[in-house]
Protein backbone atom coordinates (compact mmCIF):
# COMPACT_ATOMS: atom_id res chain seq x y z
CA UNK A 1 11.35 33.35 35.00
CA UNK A 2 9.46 30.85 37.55
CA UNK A 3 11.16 29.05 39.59
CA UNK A 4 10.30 25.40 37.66
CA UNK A 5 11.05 26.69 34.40
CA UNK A 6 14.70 27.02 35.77
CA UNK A 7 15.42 24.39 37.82
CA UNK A 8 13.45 21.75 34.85
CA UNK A 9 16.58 23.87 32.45
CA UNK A 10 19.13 23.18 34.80
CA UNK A 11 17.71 19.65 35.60
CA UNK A 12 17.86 18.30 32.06
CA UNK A 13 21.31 20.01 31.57
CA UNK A 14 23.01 18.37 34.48
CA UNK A 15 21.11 14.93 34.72
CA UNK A 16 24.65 13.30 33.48
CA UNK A 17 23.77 12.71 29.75
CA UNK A 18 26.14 15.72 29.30
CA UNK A 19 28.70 14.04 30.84
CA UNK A 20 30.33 11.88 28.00
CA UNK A 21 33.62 12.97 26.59
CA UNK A 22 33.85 12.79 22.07
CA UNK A 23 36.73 12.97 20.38
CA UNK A 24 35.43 15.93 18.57
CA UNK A 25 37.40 18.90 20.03
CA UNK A 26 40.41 16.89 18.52
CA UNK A 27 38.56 16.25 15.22
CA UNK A 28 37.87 19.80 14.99
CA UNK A 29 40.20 21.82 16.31
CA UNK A 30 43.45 19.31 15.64
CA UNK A 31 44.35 19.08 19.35
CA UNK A 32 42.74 17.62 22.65
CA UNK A 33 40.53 19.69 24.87
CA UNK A 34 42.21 21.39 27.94
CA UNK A 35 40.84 22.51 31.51
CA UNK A 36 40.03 26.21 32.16
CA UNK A 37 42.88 26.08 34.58
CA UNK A 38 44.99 25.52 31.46
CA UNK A 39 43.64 28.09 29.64
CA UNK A 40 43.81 30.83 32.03
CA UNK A 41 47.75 30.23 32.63
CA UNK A 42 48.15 29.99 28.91
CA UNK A 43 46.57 33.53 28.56
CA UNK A 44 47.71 34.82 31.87
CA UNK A 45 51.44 33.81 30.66
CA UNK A 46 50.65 35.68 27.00
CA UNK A 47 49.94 39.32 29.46
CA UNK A 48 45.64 38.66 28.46
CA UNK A 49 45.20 40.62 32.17
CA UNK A 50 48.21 42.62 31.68
């Protein structure tokens, strides 16, 4: 891929407009959204690596 293609991609993904928070992990999924770091001890706690 050239070299503009990607970084006009990556531009328009991470110009900020990304950035606001919904409540729609909540309205969809019945709880609030977590971190990855929360995740990964959840699963690492369940034996997911094991």
């Amino acid at each position: 891929m050239p070299a503009a293609f990607l970084a006009d991609q990556f531009g328009t993904l991470l110009d900020g407009r990304n950035a606001s928070v919904s409540g729609d992990v909540r309205r969809v999924l019945g709880r609030g959204a977590g971190t990855f770091g929360e995740f990964a001890e959840r699963e690492a706690a369940a034996g997911a690596w094991k």
